[in-house]
Protein backbone atom coordinates (compact mmCIF):
# COMPACT_ATOMS: atom_id res chain seq x y z
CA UNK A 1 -23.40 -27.36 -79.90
CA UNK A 2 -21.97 -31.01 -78.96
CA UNK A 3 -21.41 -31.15 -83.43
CA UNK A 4 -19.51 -27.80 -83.22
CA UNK A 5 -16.88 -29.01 -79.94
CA UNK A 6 -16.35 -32.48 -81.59
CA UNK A 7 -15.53 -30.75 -85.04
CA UNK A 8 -13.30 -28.50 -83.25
CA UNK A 9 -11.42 -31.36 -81.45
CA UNK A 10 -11.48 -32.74 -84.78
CA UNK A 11 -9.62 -29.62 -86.19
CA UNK A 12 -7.40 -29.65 -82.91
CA UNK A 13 -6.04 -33.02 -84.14
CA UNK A 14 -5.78 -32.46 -87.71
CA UNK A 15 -3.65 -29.73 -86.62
CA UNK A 16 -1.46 -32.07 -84.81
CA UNK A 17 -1.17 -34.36 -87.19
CA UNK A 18 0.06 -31.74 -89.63
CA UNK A 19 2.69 -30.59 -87.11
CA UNK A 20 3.57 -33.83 -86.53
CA UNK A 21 4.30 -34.69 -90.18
CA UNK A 22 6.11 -31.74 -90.47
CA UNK A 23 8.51 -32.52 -87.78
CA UNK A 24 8.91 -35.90 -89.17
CA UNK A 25 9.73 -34.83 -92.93
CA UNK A 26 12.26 -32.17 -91.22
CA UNK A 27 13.97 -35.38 -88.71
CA UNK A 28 13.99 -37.16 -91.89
CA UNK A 29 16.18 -34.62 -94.30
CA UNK A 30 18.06 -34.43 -91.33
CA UNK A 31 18.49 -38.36 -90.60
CA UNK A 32 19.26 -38.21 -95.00
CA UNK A 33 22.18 -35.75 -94.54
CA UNK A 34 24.03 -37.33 -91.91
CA UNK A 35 23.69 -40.76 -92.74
CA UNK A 36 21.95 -42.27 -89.52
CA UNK A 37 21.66 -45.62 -89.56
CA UNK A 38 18.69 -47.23 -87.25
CA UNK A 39 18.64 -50.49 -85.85
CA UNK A 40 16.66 -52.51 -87.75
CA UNK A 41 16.48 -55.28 -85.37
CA UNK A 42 14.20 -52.54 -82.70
CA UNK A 43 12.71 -51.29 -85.61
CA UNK A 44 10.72 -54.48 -86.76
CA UNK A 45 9.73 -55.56 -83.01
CA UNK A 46 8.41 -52.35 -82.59
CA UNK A 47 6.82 -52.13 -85.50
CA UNK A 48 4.94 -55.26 -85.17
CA UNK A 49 3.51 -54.76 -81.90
CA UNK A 50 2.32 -51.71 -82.89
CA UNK A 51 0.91 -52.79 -86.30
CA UNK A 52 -0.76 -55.67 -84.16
CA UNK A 53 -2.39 -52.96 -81.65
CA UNK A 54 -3.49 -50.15 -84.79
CA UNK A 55 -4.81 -52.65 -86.71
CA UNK A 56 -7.09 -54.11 -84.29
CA UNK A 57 -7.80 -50.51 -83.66
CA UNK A 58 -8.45 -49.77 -87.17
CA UNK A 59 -10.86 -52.68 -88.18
CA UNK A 60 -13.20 -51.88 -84.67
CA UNK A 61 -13.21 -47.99 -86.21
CA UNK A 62 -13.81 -49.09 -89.45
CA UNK A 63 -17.46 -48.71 -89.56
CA UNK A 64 -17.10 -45.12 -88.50
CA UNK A 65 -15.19 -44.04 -91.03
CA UNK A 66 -17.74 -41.61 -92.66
CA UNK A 67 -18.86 -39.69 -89.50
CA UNK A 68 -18.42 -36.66 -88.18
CA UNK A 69 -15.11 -34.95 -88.67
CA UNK A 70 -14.12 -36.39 -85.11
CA UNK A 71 -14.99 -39.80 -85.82
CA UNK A 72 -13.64 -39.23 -89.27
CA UNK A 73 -10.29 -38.00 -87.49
CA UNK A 74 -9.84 -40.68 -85.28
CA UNK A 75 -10.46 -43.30 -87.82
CA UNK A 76 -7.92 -41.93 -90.21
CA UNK A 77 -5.40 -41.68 -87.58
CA UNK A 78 -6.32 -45.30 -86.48
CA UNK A 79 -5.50 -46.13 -90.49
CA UNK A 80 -2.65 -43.92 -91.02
CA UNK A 81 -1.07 -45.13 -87.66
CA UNK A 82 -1.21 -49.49 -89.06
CA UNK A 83 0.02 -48.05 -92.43
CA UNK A 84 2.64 -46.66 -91.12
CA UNK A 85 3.35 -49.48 -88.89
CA UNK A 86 3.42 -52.32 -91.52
CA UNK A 87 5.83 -49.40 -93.85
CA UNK A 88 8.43 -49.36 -90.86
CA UNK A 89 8.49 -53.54 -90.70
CA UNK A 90 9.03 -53.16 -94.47
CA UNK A 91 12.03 -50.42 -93.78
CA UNK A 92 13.34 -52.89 -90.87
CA UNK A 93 13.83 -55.38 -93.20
CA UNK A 94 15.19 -52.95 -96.01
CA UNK A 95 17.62 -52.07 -93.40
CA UNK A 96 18.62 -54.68 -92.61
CA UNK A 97 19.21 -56.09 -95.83
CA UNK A 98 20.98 -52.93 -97.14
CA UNK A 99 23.19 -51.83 -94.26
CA UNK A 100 22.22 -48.41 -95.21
CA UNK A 101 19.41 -46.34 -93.59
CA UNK A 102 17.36 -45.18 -96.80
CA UNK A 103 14.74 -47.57 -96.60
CA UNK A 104 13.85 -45.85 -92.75
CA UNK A 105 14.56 -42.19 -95.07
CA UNK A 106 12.25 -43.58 -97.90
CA UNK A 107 9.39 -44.69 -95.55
CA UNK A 108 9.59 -41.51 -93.37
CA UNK A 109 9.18 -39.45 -96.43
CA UNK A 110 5.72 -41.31 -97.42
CA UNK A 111 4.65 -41.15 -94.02
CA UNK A 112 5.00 -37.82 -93.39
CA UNK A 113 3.24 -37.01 -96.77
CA UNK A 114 0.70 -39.38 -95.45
CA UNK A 115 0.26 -37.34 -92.03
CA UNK A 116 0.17 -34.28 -93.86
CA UNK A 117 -2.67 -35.13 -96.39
CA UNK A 118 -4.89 -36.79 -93.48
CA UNK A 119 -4.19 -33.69 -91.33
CA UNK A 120 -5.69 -31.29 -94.15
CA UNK A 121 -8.17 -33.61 -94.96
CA UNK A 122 -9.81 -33.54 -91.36
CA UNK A 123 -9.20 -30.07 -90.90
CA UNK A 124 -11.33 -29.44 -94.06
CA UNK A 125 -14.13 -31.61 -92.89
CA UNK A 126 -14.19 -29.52 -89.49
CA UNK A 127 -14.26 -26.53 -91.43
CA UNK A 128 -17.50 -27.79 -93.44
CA UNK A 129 -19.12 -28.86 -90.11
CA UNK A 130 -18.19 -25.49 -88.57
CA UNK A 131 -19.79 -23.17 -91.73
CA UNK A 132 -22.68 -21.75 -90.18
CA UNK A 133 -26.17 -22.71 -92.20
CA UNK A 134 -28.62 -19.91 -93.51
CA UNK A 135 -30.01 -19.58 -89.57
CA UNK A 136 -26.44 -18.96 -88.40
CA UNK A 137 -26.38 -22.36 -86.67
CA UNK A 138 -23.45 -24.38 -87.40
CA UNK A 139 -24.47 -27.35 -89.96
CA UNK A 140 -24.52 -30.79 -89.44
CA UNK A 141 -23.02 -33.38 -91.50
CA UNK A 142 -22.92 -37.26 -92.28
């Protein structure tokens, strides 16, 4: 039973990841047709510290990686999170460099893609750990 709850937690966040990456493609096209420009300067501080905290993050999950869909979940949003982090330090800089806000637009875009293909990609390992076996129990995996 403890398999089936963590798979469905699992599900719960690839969920929220998807809705999350939805939102951020939609803030995005937005951001792209009025011509936002973010500070880069806030942008690259806090993109560091967080890139310093996921990462650290990250490499301690790193051996989990193949688990269960909730320790599959975690890890991947533990990954996604210092991708994402060390993209927005590259879009500070592009900002900054540019004076236009397309860089932030660019890296948006691939992060939201990002969130959206590690949100289906739990949810479909929760769905495999939630098929029921041939005695109707739900199966087990990794």
């Amino acid at each position: 039973m403890a398999l089936a709850w963590r798979a469905r937690a699992a599900a719960a966040k690839g969920a929220t990841m998807l809705a999350f990456a939805v939102w951020v493609l939609g803030s995005t096209v937005w951001h792209a047709t009025q011509g936002t420009l973010p500070s880069a300067e806030v942008m690259g501080v806090v993109g560091i510290a967080a890139l310093v905290a996921n990462a650290a993050v990250a490499l301690m999950l790193y051996r989990y990686r193949a688990g269960d869909a909730n320790m599959r979940s975690v890890w991947l949003c533990s990954r996604n999170d210092a991708i994402g982090n060390a993209a927005v330090v590259l879009a500070a800089m592009g900002v900054f460099g540019t004076g236009t806000g397309w860089p932030d637009v660019i890296v948006a875009a691939i992060m939201g893609g990002l969130g959206l293909w590690g949100g289906w990609q739990i949810i479909g390992h929760a769905r495999a750990e939630l098929r029921p076996g041939p005695a109707g129990r739900v199966l087990a995996a990794g």
